[in-house]
N, C-alpha and C. Protein backbone atom coordinates (compact mmCIF):
# COMPACT_ATOMS: atom_id res chain seq x y z
N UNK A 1 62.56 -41.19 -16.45
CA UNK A 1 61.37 -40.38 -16.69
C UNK A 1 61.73 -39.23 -17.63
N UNK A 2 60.98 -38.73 -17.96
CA UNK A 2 61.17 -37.42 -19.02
C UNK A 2 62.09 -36.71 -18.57
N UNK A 3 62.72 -36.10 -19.35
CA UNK A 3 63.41 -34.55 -18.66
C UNK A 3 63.59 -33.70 -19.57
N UNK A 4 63.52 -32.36 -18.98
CA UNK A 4 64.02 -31.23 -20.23
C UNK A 4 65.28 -30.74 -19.36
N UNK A 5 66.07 -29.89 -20.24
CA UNK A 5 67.20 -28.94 -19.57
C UNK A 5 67.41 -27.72 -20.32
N UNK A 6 66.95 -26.67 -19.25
CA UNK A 6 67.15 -25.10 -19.66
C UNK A 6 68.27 -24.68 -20.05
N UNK A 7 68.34 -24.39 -21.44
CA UNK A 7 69.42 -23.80 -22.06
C UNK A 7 69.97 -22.27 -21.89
N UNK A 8 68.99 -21.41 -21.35
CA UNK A 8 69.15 -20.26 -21.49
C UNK A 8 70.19 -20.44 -20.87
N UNK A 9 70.70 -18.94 -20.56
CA UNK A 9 71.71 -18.17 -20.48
C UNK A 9 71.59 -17.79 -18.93
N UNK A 10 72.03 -17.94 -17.87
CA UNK A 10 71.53 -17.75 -16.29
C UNK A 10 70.81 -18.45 -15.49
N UNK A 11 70.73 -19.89 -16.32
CA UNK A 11 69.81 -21.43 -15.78
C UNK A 11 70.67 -22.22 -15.38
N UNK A 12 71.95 -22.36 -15.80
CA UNK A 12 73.22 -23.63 -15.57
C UNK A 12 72.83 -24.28 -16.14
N UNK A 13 72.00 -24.99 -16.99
CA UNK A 13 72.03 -26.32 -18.11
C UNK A 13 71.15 -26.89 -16.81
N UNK A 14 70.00 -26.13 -16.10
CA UNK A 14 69.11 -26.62 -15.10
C UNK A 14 68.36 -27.62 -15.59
N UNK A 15 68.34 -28.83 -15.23
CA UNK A 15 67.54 -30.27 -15.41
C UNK A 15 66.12 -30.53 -14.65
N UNK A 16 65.07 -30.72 -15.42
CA UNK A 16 63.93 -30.63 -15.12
C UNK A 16 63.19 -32.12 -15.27
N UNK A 17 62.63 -32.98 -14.26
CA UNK A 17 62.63 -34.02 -14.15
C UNK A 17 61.00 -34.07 -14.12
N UNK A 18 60.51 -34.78 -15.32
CA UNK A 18 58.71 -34.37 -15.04
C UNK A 18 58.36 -35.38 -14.58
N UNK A 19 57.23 -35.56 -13.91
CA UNK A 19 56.57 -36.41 -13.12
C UNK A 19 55.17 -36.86 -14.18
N UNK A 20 54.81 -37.97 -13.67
CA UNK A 20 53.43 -38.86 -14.45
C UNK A 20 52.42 -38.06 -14.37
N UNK A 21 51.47 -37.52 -15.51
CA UNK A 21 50.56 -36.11 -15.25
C UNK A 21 50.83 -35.18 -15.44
N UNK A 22 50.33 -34.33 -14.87
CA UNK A 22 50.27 -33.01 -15.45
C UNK A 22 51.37 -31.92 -14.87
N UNK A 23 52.53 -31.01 -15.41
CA UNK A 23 53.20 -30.48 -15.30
C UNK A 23 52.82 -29.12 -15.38
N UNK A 24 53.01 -28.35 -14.33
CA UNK A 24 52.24 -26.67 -14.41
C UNK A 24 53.99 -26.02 -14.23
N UNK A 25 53.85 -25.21 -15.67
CA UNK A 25 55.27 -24.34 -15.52
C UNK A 25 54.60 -23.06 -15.50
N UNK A 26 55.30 -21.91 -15.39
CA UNK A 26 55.45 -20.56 -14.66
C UNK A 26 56.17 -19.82 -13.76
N UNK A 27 55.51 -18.13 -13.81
CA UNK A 27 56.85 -17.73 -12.72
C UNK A 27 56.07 -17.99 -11.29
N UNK A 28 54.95 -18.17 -11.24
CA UNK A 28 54.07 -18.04 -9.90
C UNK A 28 54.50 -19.46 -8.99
N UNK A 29 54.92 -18.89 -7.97
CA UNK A 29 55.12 -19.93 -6.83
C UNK A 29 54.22 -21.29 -6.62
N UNK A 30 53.06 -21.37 -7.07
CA UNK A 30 52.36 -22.51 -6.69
C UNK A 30 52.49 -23.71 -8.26
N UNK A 31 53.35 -23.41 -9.02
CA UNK A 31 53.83 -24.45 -10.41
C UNK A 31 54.53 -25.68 -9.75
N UNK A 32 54.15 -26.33 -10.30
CA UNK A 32 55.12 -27.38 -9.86
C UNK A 32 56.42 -27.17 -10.32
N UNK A 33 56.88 -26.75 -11.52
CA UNK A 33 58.12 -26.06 -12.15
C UNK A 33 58.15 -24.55 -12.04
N UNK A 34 58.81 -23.83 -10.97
CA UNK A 34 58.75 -22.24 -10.86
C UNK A 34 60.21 -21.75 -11.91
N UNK A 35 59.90 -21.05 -13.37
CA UNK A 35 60.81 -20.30 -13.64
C UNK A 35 60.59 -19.13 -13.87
N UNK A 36 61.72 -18.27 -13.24
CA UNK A 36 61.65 -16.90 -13.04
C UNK A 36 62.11 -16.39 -14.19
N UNK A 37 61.32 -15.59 -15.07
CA UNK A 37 61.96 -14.34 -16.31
C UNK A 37 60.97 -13.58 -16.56
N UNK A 38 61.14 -12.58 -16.67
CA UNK A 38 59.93 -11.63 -16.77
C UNK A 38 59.29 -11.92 -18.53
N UNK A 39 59.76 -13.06 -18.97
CA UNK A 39 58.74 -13.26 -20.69
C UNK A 39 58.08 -14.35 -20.56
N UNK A 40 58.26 -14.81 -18.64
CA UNK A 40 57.63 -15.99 -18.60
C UNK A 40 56.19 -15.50 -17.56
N UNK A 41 54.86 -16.22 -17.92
CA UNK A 41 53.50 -15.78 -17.43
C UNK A 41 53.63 -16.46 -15.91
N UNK A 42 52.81 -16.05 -14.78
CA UNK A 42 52.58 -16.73 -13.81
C UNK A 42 52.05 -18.14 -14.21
N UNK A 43 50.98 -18.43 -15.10
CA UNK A 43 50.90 -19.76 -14.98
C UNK A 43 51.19 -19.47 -16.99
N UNK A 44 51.87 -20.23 -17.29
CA UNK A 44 52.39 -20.34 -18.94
C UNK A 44 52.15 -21.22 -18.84
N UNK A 45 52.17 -22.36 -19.20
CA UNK A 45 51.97 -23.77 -20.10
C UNK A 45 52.05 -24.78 -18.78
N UNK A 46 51.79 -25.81 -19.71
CA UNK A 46 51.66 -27.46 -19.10
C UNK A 46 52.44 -28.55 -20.03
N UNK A 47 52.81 -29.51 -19.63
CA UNK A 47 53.21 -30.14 -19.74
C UNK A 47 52.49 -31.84 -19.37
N UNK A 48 52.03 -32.63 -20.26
CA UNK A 48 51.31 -33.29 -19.54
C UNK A 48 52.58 -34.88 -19.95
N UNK A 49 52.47 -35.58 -19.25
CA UNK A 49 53.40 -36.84 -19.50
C UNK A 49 52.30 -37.85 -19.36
N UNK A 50 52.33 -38.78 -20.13
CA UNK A 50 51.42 -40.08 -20.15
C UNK A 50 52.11 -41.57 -20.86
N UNK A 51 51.47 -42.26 -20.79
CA UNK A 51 52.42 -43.36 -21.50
C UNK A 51 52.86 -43.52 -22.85
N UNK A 52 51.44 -42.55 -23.34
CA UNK A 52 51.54 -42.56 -24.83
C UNK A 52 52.12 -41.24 -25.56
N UNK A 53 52.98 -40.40 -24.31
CA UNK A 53 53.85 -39.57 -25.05
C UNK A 53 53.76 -38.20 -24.25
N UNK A 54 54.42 -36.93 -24.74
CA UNK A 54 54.18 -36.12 -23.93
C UNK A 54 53.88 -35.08 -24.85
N UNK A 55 52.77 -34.18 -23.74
CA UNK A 55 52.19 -33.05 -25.22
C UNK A 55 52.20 -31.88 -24.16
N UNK A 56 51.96 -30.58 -24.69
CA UNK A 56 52.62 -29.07 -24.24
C UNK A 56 51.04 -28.67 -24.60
N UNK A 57 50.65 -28.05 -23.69
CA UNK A 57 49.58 -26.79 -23.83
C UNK A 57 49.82 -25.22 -23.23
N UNK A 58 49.44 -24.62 -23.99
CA UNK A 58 49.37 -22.96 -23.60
C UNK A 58 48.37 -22.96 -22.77
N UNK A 59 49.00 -22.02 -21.73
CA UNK A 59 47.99 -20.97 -20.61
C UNK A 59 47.63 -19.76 -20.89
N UNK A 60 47.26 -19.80 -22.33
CA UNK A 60 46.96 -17.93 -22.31
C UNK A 60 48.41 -17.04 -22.00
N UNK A 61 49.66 -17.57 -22.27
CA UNK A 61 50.64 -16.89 -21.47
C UNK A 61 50.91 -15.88 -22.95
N UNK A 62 50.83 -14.56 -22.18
CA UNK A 62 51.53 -13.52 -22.98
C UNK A 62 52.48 -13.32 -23.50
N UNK A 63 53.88 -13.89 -23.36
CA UNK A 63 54.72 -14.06 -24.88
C UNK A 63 54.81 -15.34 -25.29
N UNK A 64 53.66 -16.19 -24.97
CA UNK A 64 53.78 -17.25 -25.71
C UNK A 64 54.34 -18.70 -25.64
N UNK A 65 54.01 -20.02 -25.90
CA UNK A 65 54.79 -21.01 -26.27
C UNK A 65 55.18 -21.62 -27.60
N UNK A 66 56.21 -22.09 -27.50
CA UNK A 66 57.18 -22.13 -29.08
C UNK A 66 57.57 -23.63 -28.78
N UNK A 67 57.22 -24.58 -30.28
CA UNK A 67 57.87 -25.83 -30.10
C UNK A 67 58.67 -25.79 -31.74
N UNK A 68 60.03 -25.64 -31.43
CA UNK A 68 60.59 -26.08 -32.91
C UNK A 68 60.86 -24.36 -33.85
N UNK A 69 60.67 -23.02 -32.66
CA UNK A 69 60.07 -21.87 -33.39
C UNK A 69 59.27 -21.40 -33.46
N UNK A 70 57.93 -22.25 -33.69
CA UNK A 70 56.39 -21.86 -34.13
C UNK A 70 55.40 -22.02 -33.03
N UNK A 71 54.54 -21.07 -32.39
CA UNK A 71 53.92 -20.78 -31.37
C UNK A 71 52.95 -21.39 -31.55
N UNK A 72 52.51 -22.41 -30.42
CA UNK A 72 51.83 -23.01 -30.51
C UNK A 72 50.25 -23.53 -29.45
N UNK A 73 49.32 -23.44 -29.46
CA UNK A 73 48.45 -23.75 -28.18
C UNK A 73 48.55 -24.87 -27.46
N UNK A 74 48.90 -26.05 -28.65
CA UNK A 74 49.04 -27.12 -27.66
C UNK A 74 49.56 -28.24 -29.09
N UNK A 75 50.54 -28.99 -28.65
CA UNK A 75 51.07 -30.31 -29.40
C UNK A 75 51.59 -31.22 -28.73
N UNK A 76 52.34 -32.19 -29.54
CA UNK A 76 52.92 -33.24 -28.68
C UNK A 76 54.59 -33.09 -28.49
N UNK A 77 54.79 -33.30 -28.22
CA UNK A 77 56.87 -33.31 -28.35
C UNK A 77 57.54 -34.19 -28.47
N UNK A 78 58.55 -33.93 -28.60
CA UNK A 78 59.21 -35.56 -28.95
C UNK A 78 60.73 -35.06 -28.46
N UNK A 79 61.43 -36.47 -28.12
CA UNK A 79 63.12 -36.16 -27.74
C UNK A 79 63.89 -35.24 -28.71
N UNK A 80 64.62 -34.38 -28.30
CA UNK A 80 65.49 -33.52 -29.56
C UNK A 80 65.07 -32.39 -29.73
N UNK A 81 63.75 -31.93 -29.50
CA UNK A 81 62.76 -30.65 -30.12
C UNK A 81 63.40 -29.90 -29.16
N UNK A 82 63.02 -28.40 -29.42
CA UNK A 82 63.62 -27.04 -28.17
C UNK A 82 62.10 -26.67 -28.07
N UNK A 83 61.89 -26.53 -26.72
CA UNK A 83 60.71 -26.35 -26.28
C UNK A 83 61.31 -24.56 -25.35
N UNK A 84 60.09 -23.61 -26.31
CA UNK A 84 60.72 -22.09 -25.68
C UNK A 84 59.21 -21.74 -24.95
N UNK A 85 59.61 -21.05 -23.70
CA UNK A 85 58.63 -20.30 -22.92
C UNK A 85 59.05 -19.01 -23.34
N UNK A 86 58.33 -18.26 -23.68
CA UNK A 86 58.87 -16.31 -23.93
C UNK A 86 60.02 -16.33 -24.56
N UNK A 87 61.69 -16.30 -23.95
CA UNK A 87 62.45 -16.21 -24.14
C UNK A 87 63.38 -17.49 -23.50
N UNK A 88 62.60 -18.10 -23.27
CA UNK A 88 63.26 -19.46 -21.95
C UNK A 88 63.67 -20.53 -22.74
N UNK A 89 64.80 -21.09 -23.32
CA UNK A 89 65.22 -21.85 -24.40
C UNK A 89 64.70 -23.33 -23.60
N UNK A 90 64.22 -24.59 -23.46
CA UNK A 90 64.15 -26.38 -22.93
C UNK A 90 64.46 -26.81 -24.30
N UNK A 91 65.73 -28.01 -24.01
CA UNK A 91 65.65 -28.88 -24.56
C UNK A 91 64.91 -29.74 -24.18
N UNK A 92 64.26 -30.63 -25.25
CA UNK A 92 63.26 -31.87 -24.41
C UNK A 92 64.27 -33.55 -24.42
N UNK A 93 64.66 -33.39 -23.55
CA UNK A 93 66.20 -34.88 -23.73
C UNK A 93 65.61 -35.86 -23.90
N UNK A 94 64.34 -35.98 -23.15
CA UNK A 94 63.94 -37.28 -23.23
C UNK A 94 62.17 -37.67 -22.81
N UNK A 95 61.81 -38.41 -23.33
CA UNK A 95 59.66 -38.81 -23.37
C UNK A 95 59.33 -39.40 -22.47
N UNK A 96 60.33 -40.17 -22.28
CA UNK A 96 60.36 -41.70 -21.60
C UNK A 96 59.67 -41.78 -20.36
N UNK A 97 58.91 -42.85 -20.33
CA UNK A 97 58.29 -42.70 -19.18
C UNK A 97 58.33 -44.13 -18.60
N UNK A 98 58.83 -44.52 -17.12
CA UNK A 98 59.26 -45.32 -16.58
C UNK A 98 58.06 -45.47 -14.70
N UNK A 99 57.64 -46.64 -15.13
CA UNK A 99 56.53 -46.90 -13.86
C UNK A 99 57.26 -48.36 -13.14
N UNK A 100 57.87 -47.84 -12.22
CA UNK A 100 58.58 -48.95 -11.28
C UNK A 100 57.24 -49.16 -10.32
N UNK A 101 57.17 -50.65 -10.90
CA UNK A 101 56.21 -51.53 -9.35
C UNK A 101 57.08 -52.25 -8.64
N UNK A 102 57.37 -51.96 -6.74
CA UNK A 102 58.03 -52.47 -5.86
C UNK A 102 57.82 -53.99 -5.80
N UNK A 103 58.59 -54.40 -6.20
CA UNK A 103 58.76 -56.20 -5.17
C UNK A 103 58.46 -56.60 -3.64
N UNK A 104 57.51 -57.30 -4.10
CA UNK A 104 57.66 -57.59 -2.56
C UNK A 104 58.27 -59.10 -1.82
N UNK A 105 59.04 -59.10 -1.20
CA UNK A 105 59.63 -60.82 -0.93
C UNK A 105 58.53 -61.35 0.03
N UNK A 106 57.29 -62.05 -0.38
CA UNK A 106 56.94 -62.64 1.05
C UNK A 106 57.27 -63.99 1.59
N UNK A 107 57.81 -63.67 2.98
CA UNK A 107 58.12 -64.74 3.88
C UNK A 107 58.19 -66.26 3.53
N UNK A 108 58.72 -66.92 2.93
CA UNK A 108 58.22 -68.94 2.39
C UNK A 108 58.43 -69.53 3.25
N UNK A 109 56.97 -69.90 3.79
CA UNK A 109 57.18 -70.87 5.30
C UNK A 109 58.41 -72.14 5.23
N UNK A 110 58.31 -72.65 5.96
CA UNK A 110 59.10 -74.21 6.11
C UNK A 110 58.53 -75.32 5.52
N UNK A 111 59.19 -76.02 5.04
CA UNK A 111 58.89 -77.24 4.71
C UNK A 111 58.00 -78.18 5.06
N UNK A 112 57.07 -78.50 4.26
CA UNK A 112 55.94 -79.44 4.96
C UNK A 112 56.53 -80.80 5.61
N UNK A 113 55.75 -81.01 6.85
CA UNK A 113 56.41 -81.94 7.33
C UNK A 113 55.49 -83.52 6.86
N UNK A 114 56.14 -83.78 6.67
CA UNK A 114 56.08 -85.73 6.36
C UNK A 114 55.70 -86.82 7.46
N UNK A 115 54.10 -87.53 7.10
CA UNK A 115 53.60 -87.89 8.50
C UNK A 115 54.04 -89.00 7.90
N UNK A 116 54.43 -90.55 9.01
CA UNK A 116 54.63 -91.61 8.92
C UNK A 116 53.79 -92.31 7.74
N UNK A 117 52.26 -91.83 7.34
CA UNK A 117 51.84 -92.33 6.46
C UNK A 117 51.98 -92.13 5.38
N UNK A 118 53.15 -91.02 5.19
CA UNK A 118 53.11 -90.31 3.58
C UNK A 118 52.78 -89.03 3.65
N UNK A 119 50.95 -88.99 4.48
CA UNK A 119 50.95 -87.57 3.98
C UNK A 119 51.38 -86.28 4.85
N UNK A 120 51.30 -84.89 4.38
CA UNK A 120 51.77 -83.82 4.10
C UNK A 120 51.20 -83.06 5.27
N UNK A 121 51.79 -81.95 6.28
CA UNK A 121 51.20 -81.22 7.13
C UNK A 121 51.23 -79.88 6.00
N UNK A 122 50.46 -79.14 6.70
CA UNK A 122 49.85 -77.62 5.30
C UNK A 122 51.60 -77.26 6.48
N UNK A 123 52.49 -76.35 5.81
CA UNK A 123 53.40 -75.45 6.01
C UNK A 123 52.81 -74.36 7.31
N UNK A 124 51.22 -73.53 6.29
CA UNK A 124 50.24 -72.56 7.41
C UNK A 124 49.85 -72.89 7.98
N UNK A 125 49.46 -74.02 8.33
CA UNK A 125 47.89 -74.78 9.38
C UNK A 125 48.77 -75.64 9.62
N UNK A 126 49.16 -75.62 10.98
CA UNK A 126 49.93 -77.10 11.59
C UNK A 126 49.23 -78.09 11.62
N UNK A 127 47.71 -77.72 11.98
CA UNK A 127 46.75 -78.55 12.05
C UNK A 127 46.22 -79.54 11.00
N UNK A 128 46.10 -79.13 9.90
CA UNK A 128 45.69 -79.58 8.56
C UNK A 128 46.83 -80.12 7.53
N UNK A 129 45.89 -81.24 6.64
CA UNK A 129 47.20 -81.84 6.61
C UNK A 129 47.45 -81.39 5.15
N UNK A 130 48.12 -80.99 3.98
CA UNK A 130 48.02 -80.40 2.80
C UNK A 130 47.11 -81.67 1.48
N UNK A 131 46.36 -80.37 0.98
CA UNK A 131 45.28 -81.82 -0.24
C UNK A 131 45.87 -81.17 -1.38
N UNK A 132 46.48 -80.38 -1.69
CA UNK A 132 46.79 -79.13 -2.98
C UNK A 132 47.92 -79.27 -2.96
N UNK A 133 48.15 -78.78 -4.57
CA UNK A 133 49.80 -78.48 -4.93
C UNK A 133 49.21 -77.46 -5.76
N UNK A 134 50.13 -76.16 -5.87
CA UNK A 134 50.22 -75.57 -7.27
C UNK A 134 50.79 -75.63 -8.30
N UNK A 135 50.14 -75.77 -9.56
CA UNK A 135 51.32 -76.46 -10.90
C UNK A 135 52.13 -75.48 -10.91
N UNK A 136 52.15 -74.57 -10.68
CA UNK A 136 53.26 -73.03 -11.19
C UNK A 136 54.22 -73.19 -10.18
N UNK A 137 53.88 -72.94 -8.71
CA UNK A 137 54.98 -72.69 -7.75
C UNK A 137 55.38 -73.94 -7.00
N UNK A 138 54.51 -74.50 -6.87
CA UNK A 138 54.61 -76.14 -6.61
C UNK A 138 54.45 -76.25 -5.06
N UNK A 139 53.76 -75.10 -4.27
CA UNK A 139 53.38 -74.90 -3.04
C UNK A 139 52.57 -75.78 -2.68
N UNK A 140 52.56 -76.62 -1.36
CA UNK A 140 51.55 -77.73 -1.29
C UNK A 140 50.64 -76.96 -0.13
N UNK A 141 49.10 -77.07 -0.08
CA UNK A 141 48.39 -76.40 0.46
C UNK A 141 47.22 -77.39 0.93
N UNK A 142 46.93 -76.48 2.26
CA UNK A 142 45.14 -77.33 2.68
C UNK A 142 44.38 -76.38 2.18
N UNK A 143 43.25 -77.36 2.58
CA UNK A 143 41.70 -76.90 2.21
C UNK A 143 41.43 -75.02 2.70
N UNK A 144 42.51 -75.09 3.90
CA UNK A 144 42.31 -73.41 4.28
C UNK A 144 42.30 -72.42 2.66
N UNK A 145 43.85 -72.94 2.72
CA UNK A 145 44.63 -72.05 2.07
C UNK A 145 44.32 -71.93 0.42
N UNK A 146 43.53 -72.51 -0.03
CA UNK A 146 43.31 -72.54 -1.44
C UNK A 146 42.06 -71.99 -1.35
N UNK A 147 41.82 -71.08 -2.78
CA UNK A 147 41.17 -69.98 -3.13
C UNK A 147 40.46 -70.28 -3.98
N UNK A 148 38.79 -70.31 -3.82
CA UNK A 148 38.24 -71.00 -4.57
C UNK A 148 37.46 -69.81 -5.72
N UNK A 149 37.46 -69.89 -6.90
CA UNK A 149 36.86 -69.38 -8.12
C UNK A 149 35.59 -70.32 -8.13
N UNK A 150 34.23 -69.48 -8.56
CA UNK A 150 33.31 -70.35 -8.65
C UNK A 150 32.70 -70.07 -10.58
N UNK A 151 32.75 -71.40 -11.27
CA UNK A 151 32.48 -70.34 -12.94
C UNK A 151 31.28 -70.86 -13.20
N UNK A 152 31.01 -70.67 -14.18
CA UNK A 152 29.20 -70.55 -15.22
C UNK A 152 29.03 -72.21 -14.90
N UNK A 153 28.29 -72.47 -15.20
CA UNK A 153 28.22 -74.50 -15.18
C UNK A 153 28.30 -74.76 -13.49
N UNK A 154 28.78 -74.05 -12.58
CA UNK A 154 29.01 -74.45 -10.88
C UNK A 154 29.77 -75.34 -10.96
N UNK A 155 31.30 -75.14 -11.84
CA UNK A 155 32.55 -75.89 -11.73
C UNK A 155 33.33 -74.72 -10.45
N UNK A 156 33.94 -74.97 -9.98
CA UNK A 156 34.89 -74.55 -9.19
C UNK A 156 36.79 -74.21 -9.45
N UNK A 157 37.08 -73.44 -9.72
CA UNK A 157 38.79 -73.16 -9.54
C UNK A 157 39.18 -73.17 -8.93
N UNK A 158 39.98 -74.11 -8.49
CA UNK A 158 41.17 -73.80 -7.31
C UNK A 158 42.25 -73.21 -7.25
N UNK A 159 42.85 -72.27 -6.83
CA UNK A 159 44.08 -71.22 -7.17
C UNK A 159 44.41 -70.97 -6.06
N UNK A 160 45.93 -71.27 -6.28
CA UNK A 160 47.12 -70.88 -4.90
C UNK A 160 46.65 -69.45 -5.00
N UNK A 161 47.00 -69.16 -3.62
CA UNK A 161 47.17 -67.99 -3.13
C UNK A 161 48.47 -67.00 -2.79
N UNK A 162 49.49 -67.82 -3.41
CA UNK A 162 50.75 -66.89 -3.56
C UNK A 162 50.72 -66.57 -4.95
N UNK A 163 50.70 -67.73 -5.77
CA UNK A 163 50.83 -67.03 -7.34
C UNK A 163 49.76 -67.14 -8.18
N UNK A 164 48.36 -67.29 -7.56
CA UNK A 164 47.20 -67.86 -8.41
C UNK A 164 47.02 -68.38 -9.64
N UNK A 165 47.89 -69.08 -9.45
CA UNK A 165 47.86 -70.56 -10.33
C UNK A 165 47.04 -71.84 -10.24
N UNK A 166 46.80 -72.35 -11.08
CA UNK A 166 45.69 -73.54 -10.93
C UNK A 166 46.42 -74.64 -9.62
N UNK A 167 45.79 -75.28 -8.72
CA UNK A 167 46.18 -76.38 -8.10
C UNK A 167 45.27 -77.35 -8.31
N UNK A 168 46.36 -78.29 -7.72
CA UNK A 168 45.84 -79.74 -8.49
C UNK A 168 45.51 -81.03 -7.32
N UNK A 169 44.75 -81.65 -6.44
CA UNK A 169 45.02 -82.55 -5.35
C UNK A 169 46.04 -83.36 -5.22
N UNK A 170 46.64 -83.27 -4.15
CA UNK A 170 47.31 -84.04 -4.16
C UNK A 170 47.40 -85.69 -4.59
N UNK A 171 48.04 -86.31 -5.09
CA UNK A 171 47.92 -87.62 -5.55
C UNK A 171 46.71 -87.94 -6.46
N UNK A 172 46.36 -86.01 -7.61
CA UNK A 172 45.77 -86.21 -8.69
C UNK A 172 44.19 -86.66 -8.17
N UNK A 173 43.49 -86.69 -9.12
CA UNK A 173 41.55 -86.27 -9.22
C UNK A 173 41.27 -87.71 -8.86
N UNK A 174 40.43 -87.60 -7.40
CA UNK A 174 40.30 -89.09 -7.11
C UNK A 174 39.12 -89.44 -8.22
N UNK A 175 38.92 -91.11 -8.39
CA UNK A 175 37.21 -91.02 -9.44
C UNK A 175 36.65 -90.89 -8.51
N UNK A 176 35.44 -90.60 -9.55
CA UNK A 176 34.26 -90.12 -8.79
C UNK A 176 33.37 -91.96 -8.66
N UNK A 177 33.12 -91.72 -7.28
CA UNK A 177 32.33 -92.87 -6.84
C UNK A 177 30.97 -93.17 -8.04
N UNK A 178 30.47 -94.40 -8.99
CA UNK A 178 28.92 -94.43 -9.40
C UNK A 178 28.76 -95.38 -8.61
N UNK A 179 27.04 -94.20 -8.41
CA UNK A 179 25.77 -94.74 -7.76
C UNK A 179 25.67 -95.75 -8.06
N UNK A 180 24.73 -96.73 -7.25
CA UNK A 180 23.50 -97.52 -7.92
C UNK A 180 22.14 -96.70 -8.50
N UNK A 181 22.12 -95.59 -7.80
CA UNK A 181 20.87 -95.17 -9.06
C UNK A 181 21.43 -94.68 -10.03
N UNK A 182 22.62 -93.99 -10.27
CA UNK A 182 23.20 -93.53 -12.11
C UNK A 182 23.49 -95.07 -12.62
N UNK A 183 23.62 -96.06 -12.38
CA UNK A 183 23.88 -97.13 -12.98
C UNK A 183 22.61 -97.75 -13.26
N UNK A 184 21.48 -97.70 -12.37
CA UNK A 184 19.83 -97.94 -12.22
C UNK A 184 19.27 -96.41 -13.98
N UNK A 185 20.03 -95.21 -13.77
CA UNK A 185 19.09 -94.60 -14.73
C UNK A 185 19.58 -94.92 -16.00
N UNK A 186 21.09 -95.19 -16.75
CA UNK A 186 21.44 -95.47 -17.61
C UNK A 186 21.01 -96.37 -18.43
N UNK A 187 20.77 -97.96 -17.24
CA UNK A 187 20.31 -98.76 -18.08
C UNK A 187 18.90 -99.42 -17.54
N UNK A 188 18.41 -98.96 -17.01
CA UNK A 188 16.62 -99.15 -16.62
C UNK A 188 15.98 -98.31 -17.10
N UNK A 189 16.30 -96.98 -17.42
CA UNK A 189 15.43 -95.82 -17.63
C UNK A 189 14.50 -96.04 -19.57
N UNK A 190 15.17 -96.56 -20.06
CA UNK A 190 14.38 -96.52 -21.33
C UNK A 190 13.50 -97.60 -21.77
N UNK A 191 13.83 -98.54 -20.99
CA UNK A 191 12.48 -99.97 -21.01
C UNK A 191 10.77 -99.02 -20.22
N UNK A 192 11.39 -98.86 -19.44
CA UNK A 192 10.33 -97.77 -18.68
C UNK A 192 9.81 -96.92 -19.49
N UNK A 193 9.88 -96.08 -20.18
CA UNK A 193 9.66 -95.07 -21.22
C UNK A 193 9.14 -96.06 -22.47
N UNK A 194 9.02 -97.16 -22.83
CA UNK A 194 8.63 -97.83 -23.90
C UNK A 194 7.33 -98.59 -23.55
N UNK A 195 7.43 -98.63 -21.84
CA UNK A 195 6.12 -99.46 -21.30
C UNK A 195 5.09 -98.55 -21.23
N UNK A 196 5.97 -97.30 -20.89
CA UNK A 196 4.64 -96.20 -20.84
C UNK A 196 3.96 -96.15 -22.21
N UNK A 197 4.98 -95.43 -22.86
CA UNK A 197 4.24 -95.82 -24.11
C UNK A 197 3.51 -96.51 -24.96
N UNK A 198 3.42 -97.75 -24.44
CA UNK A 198 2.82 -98.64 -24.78
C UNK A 198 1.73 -99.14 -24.62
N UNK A 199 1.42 -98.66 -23.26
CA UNK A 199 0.32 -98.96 -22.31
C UNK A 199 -0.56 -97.72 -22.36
N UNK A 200 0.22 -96.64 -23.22
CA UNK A 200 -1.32 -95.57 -23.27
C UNK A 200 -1.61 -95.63 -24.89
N UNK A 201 -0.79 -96.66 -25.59
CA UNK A 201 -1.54 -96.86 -26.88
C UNK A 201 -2.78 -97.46 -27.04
């Protein structure tokens, strides 16, 4: 994450570690950064950190903020610059801004068990027997456990629920059964439509 380190003279080369947001420096106890010098204001400047960099604003503080020398209300900073409160020398070491998202390990049941006929018990549902696989993780799943997406047209998605990835039935898309009436409208339906027509000529 960012950091500056106070150069002055009675700081120890003090390391200042900024946090995501907004940074309140000053001498007043309620800053998130309290430094004590009498050229520094109760609330002097900010510090704001974001992903897209870090920038310095003035608080109205009476001797001022300085980036590079030149007093300034508010800019951006960059690694290398000397960032001065009153008389308070910061180097700025570093911008960087680092957002750790925790891992989480969840639990991977046991192995589906294998019925004499071939098929699959769900791992979750002892009861149920698995109809799903996921192409990504290759988790085999029942009817519980799969997560249904519904889209425009009233097609349906099926997506695991560990890595929401598409799943696929097991032993692949059975066909679809034809009617006798879709086989009745394909090829009966337009003799019909020619008699009508015909008969109101």
């Amino acid at each position: 994450m960012a950091r500056l380190i106070i150069k002055s003279d009675g700081f120890g080369d003090q390391v200042i570690e900024l946090k995501l947001g907004v940074n309140r420096f000053g001498r007043s106890s309620d800053n998130d950064f309290r430094i004590e010098h009498p050229t520094i204001s109760g609330r002097h400047c900010e510090l704001v950190l974001a992903n897209d960099g870090l920038t310095v604003r003035d608080c109205d503080s009476t001797n001022g903020t300085f980036v590079e020398g030149q007093r300034t209300r508010a800019g951006t900073l960059q690694a290398g610059q000397t960032l001065s409160l009153g008389d308070v020398e910061l180097a700025v070491e570093t911008t960087d801004v680092r957002i750790s998202i925790p891992t989480f390990d969840l639990p991977r049941p046991a192995p589906p068990v294998v019925l004499p006929d071939g098929a699959l018990i769900c791992p979750r549902h002892p009861d149920f027997r698995a109809t799903h696989q996921c192409n990504n993780c290759l988790e085999v799943l029942c009817e519980k456990c799969v997560h249904r997406l519904r889209r425009r047209g009233g097609k349906i998605l099926k997506l695991c629920p560990i890595c929401s990835h598409v799943c696929a039935p097991l032993g692949g898309e059975k066909p679809k059964k034809k009617s006798l009436l879709g086989f009745f409208q394909k090829t009966v339906k337009l003799p019909f439509i020619r008699l009508r027509k015909d008969g109101g000529e």
